[in-house]
C-alpha atoms as a PDB file:
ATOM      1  CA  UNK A   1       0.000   0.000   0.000  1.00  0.00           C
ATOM      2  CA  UNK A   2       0.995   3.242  -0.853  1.00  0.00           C
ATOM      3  CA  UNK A   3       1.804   5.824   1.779  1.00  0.00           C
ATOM      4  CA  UNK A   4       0.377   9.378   1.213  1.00  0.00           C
ATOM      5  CA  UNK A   5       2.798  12.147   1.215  1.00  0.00           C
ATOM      6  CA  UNK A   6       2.843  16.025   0.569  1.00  0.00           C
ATOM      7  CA  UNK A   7       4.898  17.873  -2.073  1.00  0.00           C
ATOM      8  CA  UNK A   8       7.148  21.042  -1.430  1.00  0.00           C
ATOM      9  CA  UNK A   9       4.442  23.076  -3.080  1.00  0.00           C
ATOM     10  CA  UNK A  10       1.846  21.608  -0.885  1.00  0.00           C
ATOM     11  CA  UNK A  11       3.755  22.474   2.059  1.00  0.00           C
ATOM     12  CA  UNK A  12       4.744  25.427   1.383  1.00  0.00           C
ATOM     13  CA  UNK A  13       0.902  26.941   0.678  1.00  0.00           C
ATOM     14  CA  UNK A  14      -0.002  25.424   3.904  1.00  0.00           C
ATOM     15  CA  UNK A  15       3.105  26.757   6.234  1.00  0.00           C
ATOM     16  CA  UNK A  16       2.109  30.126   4.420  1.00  0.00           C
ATOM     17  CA  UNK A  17      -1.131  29.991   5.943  1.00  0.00           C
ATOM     18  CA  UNK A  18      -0.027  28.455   9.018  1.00  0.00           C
ATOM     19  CA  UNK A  19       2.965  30.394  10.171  1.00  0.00           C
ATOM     20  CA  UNK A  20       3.639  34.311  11.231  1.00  0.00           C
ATOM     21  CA  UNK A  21       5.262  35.680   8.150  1.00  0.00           C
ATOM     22  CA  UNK A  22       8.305  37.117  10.374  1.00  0.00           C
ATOM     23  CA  UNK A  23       8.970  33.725  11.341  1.00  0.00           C
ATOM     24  CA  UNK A  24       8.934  32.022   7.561  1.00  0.00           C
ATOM     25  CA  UNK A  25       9.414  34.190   5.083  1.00  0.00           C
ATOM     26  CA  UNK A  26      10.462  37.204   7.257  1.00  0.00           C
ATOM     27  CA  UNK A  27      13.469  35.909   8.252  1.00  0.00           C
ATOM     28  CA  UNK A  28      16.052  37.484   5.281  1.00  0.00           C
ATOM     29  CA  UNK A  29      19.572  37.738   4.792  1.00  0.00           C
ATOM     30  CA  UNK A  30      18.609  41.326   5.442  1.00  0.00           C
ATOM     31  CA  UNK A  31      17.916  40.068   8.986  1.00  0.00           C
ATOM     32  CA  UNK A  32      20.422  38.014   9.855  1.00  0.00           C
ATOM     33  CA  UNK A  33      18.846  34.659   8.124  1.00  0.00           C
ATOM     34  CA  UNK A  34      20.359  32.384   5.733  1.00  0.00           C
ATOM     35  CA  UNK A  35      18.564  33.105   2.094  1.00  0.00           C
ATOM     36  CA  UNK A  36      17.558  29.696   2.251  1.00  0.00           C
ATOM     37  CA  UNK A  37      16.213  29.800   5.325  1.00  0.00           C
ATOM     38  CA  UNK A  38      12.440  29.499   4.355  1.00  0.00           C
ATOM     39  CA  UNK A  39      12.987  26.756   2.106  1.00  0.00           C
ATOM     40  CA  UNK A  40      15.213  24.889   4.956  1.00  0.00           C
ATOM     41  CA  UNK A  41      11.804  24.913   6.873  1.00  0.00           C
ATOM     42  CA  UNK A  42       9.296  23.929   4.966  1.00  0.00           C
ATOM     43  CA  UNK A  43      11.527  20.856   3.505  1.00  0.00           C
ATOM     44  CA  UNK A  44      12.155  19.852   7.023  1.00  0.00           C
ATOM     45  CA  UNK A  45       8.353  19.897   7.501  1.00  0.00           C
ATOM     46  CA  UNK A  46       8.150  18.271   4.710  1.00  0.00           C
ATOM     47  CA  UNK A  47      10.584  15.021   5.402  1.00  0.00           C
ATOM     48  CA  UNK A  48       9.114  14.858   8.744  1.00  0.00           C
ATOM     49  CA  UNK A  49       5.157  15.083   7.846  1.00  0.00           C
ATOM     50  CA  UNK A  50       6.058  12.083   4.727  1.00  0.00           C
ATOM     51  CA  UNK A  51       8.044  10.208   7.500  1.00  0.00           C
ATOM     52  CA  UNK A  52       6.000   9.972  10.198  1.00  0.00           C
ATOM     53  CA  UNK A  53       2.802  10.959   8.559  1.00  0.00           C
ATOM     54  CA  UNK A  54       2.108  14.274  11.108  1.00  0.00           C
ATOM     55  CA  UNK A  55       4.056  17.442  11.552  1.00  0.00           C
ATOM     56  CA  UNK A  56       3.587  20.399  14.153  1.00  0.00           C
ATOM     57  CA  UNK A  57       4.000  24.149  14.280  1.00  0.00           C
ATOM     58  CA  UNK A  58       4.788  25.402  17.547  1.00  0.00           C
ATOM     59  CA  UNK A  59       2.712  28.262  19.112  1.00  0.00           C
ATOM     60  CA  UNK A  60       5.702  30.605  18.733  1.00  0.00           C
ATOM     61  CA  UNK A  61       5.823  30.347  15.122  1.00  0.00           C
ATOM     62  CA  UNK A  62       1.680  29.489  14.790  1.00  0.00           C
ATOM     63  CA  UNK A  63       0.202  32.798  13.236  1.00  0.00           C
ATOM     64  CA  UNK A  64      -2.829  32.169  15.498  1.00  0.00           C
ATOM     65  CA  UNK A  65      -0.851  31.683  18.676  1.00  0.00           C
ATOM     66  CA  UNK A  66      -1.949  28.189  19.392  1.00  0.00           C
ATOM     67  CA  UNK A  67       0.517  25.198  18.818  1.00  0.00           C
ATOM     68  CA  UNK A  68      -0.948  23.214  15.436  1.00  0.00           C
ATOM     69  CA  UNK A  69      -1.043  19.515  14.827  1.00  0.00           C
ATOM     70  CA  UNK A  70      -1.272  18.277  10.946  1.00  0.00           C
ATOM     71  CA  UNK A  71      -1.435  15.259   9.160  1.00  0.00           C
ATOM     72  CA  UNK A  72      -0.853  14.740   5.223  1.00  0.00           C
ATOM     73  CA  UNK A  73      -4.732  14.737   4.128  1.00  0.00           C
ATOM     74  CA  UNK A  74      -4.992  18.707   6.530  1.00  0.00           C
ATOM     75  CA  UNK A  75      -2.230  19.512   4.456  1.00  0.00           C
ATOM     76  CA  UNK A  76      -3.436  18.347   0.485  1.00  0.00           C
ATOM     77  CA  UNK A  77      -7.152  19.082   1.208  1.00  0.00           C
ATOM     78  CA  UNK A  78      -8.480  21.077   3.759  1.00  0.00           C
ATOM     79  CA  UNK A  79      -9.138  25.001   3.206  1.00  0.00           C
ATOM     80  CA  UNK A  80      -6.055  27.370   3.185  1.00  0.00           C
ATOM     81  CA  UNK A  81      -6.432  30.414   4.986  1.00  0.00           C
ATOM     82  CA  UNK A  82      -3.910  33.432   4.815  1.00  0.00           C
ATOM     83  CA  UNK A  83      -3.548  36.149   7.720  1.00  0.00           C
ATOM     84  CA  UNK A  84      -4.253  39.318   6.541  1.00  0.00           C
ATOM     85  CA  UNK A  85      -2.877  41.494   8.921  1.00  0.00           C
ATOM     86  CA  UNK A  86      -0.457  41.051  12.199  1.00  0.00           C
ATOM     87  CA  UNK A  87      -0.796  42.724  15.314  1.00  0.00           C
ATOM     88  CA  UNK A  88       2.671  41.951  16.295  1.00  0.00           C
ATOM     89  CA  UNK A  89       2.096  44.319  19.633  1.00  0.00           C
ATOM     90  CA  UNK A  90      -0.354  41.779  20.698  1.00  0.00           C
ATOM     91  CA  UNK A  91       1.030  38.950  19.056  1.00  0.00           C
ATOM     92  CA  UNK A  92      -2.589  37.936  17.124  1.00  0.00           C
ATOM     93  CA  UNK A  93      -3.865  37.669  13.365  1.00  0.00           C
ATOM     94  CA  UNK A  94      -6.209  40.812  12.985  1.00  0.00           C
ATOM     95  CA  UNK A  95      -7.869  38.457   9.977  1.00  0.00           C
ATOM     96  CA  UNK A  96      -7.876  35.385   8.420  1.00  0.00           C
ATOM     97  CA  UNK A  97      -8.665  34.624   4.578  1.00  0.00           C
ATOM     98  CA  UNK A  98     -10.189  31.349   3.866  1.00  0.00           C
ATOM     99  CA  UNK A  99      -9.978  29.550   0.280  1.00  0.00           C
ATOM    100  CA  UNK A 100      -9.777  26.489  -0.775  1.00  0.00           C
ATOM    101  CA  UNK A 101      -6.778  25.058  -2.754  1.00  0.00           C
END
């Protein structure tokens, strides 16, 4: 039987909706980051959500705040959402932009 498994693009759309920008794609050369730091992230989310079949954000990097546990189907077909917005005073999403992918 054939194990289900996500591709980079697929991870990367959901991690996009998932994670506070400054902590994904915020994090620059211009900032001190590697310029492959983004792409160092999601593939490690990646290898470990196809390994093990479930990956997890941690609250710190969560846009909402709240730790996240996801599984391979969350990440190929449930509804994307995008934060529009980032109170970073109050460390919340001000909005959240639901489609589906």
């Amino acid at each position: 039987m054939c194990k289900p498994s996500v591709t980079f693009e697929e991870m990367n759309t959901y991690l996009q909706g998932q994670y506070k920008h400054e902590r994904l794609y915020g994090r620059t050369p211009a900032t001190g980051w590697p310029a492959d730091y983004a792409t160092s992230v999601v593939s490690s989310h990646m290898a470990d959500l196809n390994a093990n079949g479930i990956g997890y954000i941690g609250h710190h990097e969560s846009a909402t705040g709240q730790a996240i546990r996801y599984t391979v189907d969350e990440v190929k077909y449930s509804p994307r959402f995008f934060i529009v917005g980032y109170d970073s005073e109050n460390d919340i999403a001000q909005k959240q932009c639901y489609f589906i992918g």
